[in-house]
Protein backbone atom coordinates (compact mmCIF):
# COMPACT_ATOMS: atom_id res chain seq x y z
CA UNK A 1 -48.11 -111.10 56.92
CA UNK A 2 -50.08 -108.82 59.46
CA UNK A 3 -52.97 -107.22 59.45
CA UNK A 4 -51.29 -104.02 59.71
CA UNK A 5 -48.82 -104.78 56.46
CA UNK A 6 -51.74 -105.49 54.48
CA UNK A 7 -53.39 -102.43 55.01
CA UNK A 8 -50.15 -100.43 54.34
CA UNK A 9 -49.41 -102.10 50.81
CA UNK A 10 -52.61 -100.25 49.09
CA UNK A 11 -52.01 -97.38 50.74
CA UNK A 12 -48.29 -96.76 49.67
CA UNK A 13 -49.31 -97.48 46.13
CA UNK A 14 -52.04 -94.61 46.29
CA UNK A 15 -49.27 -92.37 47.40
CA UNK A 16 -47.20 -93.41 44.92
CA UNK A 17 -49.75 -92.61 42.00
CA UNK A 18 -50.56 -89.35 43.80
CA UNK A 19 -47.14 -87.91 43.53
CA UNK A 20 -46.87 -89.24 40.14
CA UNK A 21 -50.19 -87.46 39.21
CA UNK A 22 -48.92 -84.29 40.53
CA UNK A 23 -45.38 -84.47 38.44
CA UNK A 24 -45.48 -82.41 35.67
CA UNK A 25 -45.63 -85.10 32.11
CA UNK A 26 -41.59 -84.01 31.50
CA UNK A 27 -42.05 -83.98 27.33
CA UNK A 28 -44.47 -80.82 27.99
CA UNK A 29 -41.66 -79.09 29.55
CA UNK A 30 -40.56 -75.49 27.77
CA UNK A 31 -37.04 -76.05 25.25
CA UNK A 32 -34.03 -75.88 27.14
CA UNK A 33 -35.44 -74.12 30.16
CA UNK A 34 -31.81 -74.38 32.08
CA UNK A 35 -29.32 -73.87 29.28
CA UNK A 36 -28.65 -77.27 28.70
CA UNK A 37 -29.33 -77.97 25.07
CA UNK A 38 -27.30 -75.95 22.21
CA UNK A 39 -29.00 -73.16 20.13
CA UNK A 40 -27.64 -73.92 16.75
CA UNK A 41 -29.00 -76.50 14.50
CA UNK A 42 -26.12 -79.42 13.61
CA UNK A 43 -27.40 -79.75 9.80
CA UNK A 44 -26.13 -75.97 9.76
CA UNK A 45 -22.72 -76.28 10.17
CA UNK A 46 -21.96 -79.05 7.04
CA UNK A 47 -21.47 -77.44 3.42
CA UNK A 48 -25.11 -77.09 1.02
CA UNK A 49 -22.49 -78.70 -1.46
CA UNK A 50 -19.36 -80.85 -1.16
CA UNK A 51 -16.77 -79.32 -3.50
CA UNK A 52 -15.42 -80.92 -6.22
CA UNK A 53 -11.29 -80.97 -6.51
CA UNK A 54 -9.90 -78.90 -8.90
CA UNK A 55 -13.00 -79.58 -11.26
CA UNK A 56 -12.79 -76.06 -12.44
CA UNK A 57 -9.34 -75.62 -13.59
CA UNK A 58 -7.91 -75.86 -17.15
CA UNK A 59 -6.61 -79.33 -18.56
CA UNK A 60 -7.51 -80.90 -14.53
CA UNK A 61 -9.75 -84.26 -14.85
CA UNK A 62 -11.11 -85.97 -12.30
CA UNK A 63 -8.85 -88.41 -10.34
CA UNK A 64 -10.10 -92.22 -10.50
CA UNK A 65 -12.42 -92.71 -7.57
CA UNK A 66 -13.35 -89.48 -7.43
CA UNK A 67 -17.19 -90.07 -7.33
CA UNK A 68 -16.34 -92.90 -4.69
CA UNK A 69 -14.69 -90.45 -2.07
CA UNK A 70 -18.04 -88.10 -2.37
CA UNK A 71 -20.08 -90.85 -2.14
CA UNK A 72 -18.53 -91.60 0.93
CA UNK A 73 -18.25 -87.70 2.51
CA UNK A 74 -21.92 -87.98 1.86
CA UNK A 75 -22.40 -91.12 3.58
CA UNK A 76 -20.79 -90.17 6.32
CA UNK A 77 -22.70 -86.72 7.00
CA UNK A 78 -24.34 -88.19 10.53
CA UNK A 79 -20.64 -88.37 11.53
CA UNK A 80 -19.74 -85.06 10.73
CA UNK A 81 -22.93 -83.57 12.06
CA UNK A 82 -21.85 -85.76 15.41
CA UNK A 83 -17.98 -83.96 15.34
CA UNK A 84 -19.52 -80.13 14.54
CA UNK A 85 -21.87 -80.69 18.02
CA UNK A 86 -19.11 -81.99 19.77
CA UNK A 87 -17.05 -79.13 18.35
CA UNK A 88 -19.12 -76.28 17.93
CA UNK A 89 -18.74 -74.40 21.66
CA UNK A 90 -14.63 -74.41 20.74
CA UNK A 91 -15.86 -72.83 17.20
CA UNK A 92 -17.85 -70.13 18.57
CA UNK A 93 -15.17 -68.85 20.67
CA UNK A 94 -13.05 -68.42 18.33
CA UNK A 95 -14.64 -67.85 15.15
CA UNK A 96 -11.80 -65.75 13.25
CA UNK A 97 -9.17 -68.00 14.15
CA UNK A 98 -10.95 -71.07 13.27
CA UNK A 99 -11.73 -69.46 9.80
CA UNK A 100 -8.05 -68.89 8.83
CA UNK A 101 -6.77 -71.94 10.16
CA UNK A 102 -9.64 -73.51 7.85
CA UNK A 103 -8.56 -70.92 4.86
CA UNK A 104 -4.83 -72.27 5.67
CA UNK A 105 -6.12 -75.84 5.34
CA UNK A 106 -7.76 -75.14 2.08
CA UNK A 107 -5.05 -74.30 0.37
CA UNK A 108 -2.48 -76.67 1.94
CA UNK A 109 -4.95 -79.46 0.13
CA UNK A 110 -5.49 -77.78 -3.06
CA UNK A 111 -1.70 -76.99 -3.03
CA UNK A 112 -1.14 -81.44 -2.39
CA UNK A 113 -3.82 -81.52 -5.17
CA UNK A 114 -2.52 -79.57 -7.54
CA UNK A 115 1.16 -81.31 -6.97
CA UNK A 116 -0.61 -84.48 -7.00
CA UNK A 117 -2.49 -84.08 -10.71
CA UNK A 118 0.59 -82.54 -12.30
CA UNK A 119 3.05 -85.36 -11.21
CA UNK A 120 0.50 -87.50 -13.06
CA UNK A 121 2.38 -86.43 -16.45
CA UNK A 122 5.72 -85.40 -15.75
CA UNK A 123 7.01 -89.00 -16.98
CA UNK A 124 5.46 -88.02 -20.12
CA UNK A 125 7.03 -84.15 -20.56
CA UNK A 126 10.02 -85.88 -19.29
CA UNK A 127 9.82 -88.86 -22.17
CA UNK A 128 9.18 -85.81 -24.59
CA UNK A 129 11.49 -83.34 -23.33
CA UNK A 130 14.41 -85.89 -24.02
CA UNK A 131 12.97 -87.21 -27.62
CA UNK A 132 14.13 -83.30 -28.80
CA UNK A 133 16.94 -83.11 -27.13
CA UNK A 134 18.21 -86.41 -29.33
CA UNK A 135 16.48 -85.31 -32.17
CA UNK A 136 18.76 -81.97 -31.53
CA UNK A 137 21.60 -83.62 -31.14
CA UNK A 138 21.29 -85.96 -34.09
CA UNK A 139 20.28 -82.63 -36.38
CA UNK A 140 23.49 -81.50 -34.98
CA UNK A 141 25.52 -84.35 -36.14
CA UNK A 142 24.32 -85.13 -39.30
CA UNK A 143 25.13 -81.44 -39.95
CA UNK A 144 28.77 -81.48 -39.00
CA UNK A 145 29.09 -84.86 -40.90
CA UNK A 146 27.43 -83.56 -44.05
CA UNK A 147 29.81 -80.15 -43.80
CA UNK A 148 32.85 -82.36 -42.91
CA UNK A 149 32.17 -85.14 -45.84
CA UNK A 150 34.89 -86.14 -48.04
CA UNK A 151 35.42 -85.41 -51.66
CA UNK A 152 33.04 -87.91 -53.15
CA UNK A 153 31.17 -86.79 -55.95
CA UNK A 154 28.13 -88.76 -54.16
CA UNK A 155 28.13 -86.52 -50.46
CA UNK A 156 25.78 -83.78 -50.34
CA UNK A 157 27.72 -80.45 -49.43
CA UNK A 158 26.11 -77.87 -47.73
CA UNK A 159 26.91 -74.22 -48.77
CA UNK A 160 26.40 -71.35 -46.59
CA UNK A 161 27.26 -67.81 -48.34
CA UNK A 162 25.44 -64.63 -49.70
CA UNK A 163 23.33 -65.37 -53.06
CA UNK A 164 25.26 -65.25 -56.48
CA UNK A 165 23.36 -62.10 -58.09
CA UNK A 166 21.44 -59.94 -56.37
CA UNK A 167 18.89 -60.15 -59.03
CA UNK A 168 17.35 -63.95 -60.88
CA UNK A 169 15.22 -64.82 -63.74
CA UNK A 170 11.83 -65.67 -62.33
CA UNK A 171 10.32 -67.67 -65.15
CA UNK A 172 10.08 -71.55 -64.99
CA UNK A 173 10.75 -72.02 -68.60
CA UNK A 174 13.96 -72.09 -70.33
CA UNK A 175 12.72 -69.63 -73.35
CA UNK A 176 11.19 -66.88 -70.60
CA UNK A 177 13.96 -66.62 -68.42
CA UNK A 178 16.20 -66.47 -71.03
CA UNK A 179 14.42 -63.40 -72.36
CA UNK A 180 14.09 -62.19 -68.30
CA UNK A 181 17.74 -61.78 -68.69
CA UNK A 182 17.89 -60.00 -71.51
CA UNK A 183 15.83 -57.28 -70.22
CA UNK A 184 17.66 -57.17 -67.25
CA UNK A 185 20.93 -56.87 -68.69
CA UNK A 186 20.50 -54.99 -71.74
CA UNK A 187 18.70 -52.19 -69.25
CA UNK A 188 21.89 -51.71 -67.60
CA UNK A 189 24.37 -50.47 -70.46
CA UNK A 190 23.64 -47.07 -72.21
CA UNK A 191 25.21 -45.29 -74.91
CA UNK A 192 26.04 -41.65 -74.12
CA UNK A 193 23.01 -39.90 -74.51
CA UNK A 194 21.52 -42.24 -72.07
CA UNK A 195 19.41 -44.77 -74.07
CA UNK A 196 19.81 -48.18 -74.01
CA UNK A 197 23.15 -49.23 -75.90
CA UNK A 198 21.67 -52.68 -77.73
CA UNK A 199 18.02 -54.19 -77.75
CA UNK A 200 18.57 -57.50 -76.30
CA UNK A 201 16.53 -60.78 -77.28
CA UNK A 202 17.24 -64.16 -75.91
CA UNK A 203 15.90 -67.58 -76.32
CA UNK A 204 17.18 -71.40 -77.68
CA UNK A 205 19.56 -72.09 -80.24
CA UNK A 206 17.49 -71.71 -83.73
CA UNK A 207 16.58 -69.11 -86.30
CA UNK A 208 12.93 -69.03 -86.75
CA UNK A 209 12.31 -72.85 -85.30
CA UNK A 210 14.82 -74.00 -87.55
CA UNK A 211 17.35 -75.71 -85.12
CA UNK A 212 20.77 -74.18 -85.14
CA UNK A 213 23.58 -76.17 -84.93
CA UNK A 214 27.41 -74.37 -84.04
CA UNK A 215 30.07 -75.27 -86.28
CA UNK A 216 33.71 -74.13 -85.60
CA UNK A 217 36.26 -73.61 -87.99
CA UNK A 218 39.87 -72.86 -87.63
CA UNK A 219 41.92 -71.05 -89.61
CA UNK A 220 43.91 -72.88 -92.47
CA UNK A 221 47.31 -71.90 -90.85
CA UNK A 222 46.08 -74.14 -87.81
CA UNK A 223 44.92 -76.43 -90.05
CA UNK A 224 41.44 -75.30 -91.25
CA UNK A 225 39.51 -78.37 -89.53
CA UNK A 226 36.09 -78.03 -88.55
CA UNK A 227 34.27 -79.04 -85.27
CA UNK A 228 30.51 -79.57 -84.28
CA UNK A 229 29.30 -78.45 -80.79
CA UNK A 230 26.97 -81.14 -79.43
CA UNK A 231 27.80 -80.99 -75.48
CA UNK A 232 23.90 -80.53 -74.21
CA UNK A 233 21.48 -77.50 -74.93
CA UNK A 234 22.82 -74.27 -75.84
CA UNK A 235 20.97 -70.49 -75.76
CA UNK A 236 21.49 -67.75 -78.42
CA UNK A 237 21.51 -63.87 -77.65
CA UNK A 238 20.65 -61.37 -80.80
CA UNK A 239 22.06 -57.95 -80.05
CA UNK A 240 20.07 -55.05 -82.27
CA UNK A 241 20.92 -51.20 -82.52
CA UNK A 242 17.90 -49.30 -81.84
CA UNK A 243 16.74 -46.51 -84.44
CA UNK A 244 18.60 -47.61 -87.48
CA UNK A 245 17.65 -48.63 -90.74
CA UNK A 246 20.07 -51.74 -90.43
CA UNK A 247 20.01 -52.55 -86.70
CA UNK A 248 23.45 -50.97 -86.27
CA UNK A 249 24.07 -49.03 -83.39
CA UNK A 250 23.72 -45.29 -83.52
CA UNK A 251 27.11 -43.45 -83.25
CA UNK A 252 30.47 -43.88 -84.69
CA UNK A 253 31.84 -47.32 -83.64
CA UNK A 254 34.86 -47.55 -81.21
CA UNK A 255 37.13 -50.42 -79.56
CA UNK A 256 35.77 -48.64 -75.92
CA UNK A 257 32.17 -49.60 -76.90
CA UNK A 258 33.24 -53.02 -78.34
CA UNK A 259 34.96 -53.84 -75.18
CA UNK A 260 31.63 -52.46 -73.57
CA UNK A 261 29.63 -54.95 -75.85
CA UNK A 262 31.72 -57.86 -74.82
CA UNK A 263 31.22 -57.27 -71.16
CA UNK A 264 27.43 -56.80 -71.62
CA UNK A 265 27.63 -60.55 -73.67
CA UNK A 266 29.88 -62.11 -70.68
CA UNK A 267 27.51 -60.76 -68.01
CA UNK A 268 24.18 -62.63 -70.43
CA UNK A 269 26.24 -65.77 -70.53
CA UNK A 270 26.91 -65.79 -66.70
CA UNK A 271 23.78 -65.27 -66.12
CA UNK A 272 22.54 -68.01 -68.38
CA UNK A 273 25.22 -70.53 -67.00
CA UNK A 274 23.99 -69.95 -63.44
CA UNK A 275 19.98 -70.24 -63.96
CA UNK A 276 19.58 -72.18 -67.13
CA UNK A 277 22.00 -74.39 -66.95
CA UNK A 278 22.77 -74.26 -70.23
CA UNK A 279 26.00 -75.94 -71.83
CA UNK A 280 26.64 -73.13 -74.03
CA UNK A 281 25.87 -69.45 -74.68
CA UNK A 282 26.24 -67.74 -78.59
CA UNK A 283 25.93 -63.86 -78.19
CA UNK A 284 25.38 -62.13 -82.08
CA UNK A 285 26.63 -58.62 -82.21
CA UNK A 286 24.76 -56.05 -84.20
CA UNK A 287 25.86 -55.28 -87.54
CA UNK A 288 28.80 -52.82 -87.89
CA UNK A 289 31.15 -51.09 -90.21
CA UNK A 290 34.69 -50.64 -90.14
CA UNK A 291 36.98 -47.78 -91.48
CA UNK A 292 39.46 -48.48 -94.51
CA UNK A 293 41.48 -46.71 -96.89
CA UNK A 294 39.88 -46.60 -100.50
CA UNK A 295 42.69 -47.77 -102.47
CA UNK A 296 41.86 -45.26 -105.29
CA UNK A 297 41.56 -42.26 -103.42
CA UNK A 298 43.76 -42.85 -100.06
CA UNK A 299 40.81 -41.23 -97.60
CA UNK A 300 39.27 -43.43 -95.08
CA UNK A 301 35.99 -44.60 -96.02
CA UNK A 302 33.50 -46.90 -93.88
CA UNK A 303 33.09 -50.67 -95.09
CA UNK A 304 30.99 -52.96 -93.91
CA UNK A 305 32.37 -55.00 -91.63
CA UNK A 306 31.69 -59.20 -91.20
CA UNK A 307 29.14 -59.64 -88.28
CA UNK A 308 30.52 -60.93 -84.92
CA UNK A 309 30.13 -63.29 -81.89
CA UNK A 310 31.03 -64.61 -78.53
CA UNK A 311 30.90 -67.84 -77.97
CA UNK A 312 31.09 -69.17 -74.18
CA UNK A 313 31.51 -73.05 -72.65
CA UNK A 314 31.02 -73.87 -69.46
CA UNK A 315 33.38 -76.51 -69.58
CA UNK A 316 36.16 -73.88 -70.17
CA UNK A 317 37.86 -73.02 -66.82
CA UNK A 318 37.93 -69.45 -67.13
CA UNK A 319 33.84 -69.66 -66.95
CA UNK A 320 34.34 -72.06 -63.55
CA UNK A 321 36.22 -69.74 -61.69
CA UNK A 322 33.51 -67.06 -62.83
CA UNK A 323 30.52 -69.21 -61.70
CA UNK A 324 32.27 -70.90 -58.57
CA UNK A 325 32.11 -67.23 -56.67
CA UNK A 326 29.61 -64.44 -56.81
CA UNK A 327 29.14 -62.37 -60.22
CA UNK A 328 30.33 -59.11 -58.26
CA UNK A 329 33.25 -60.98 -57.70
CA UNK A 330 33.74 -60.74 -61.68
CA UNK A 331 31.71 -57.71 -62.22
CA UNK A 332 31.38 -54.73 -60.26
CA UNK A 333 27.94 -53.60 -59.49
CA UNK A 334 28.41 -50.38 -60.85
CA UNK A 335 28.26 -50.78 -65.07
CA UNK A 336 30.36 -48.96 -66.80
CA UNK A 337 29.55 -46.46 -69.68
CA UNK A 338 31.36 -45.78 -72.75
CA UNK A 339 33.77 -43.32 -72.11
CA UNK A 340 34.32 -44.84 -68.73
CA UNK A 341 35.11 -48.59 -69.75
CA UNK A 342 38.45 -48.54 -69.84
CA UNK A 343 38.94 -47.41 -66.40
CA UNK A 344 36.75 -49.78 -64.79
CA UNK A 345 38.04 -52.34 -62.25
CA UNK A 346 36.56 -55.85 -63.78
CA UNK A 347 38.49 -54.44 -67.25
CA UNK A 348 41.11 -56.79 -66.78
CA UNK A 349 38.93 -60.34 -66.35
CA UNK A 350 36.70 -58.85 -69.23
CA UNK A 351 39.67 -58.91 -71.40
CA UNK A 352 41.13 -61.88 -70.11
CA UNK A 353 37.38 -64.20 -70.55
CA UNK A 354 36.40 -62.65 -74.17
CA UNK A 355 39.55 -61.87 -75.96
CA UNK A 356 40.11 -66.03 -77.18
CA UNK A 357 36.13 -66.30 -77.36
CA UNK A 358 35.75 -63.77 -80.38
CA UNK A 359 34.39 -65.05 -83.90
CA UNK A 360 33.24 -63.79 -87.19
CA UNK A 361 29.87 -65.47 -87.76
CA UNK A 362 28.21 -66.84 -90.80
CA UNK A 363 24.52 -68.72 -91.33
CA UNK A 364 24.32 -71.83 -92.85
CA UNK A 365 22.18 -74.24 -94.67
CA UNK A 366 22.49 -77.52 -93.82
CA UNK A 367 22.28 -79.62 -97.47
CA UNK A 368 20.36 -82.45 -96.35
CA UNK A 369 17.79 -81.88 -93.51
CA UNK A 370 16.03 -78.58 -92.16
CA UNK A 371 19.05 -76.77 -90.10
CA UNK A 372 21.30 -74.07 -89.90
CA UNK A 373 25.06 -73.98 -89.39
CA UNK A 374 26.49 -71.26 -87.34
CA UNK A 375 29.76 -71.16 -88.86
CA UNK A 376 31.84 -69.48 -86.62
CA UNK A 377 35.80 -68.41 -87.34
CA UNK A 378 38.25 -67.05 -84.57
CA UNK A 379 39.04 -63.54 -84.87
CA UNK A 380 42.29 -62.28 -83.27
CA UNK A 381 41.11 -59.25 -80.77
CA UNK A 382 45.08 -58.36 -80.16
């Protein structure tokens, strides 16, 4: 080493520490005083709050790992702030476009999400959707099987058809409905001057609580023998005039209004065969009179005449046919009146049900225990 290089080594360093005194100290310098650092701030451009998926719409719950995958977005925020600088210049030039591509995007994801959650359960409304189809399809079945059964007295038939009456008894007990029917029908036959033809009262088979048990009696030219009806519970019908001293009814008596009563008593046993289900049905006529010829004087003088019945079985297959259709299809709607009777079109099947089902009627005592014999003898209508 010279004498000249050591001289030169202090004086380079001065230099050195001259220039670097002179140097502005570069972290005083102004922000960005050539354009080279960005004007937004990145924290800016990421959402206040990441959304939740779908966690405002009905019957939507939150997918398993839900609270994971925002964990995450949040944990990753220096990366996003990292992507928005890098992307931010691209942004700015195009701001609208950038916003409906990012509108687009939005939906495209809540459209996959909303595919996504309802595939979830469409095994299920599938599982369920085919449960009532074979539920359907067994109903269905069964149905046609029941309506197709054979004739055993064990299959349940099923039968489809407009009601029997339009009108029913709608009393519970035997006694009521029996005297519901006997309103109802005795309302719809009047005599001529428009009042009610009988007063109608219905209930069991007794006189005063004292049972009543029906005895029939043939004549002596058939015999004369005598049979007891005991075939199940029975119900009794007592027609009355109204506004007579002895319950006949007012007017002069007539084969048209006896035909009328007998209709009136087949329409109360129909009835009563239907809704009761009763195994028999006695209908008392009010008293009458009959004209006869005095034998002393040759005019035509009124006699009392013996009291009369109708007595209906359902067993008897006249009463089947009536109960197997509707009562219009036995009765017209339409009753009759008096005068008009005869000319009605269920005269025929009137006639053809009552005309063997006539009696004279007598009460009873029974000699040994408390009851009552209706004693009941066939009269000949024809």
């Amino acid at each position: 080493m010279s004498e000249h290089d050591i001289d030169d080594a202090p004086r380079a360093q001065d230099e050195e520490t001259a220039v670097s005194r002179d140097r502005p100290d570069p972290r005083k310098r102004p922000p960005d005083p050539a354009g080279t650092q960005p004007k937004w701030d990145p924290d800016d451009l990421l959402p206040r709050e990441t959304p939740r998926a779908a966690s405002g719409r009905l019957w939507a719950t939150a997918p398993e790992g839900e609270e994971e995958e925002e964990e995450a977005d949040e944990g990753d925020a220096p990366g996003r702030v990292a992507v928005a600088a890098t992307a931010a210049p691209a942004a700015e030039a195009g701001a609208s476009a950038g916003a409906g591509a990012a509108a687009a995007g939005s939906a495209t994801v809540e459209d996959a999400d909303d595919a996504a959650r309802h595939s979830r359960y469409s095994a299920r409304f599938q599982f369920l959707l085919g449960a009532l189809l074979a539920v359907g399809i067994a109903s269905v079945a069964l149905l046609a099987a029941v309506l197709a059964g054979g004739k055993d007295d064990t299959t349940i038939v099923l039968k489809a058809g407009p009601a029997w009456s339009p009108w029913r008894p709608s009393a519970t007990s035997g006694t009521a409905a029996a005297n519901q029917i006997a309103s109802h029908v005795g309302g719809e036959y009047k005599l001529p001057n428009g009042r009610q033809l009988v007063g109608v009262v219905g209930g069991p088979l007794e006189v005063q609580q004292v049972p009543v048990t029906i005895a029939i009696q043939q004549p002596a030219a058939q015999g004369g023998a005598v049979s007891f009806l005991d075939d199940g519970a029975g119900v009794m019908y007592r027609m009355n005039g109204i506004g007579t001293a002895d319950s006949r009814i007012p007017g002069r008596p007539s084969t048209d209004r006896h035909l009328l009563l007998r209709r009136e008593a087949l329409e109360l046993a129909l009835y009563s065969f239907h809704y009761l289900g009763v195994s028999e049905a006695v209908v008392l006529f009010p008293p009458s009179v009959r004209q006869v010829r005095s034998a002393t004087t040759g005019k035509l003088v009124q006699q009392k005449a013996d009291p009369t019945a109708l007595l209906f079985r359902r067993s008897q297959r006249d009463v089947q046919t009536a109960l197997a259709r509707p009562l219009s299809a036995t009765l017209s709607a339409k009753t009759p009146t008096v005068s008009g009777v005869t000319r009605s079109p269920d005269r025929p099947a009137v006639e053809a049900i009552t005309d063997d089902k006539t009696y004279t009627y007598k009460l009873q005592e029974a000699n040994t225990d408390l009851r009552l014999f209706l004693v009941l003898a066939p009269l000949r209508i024809r």
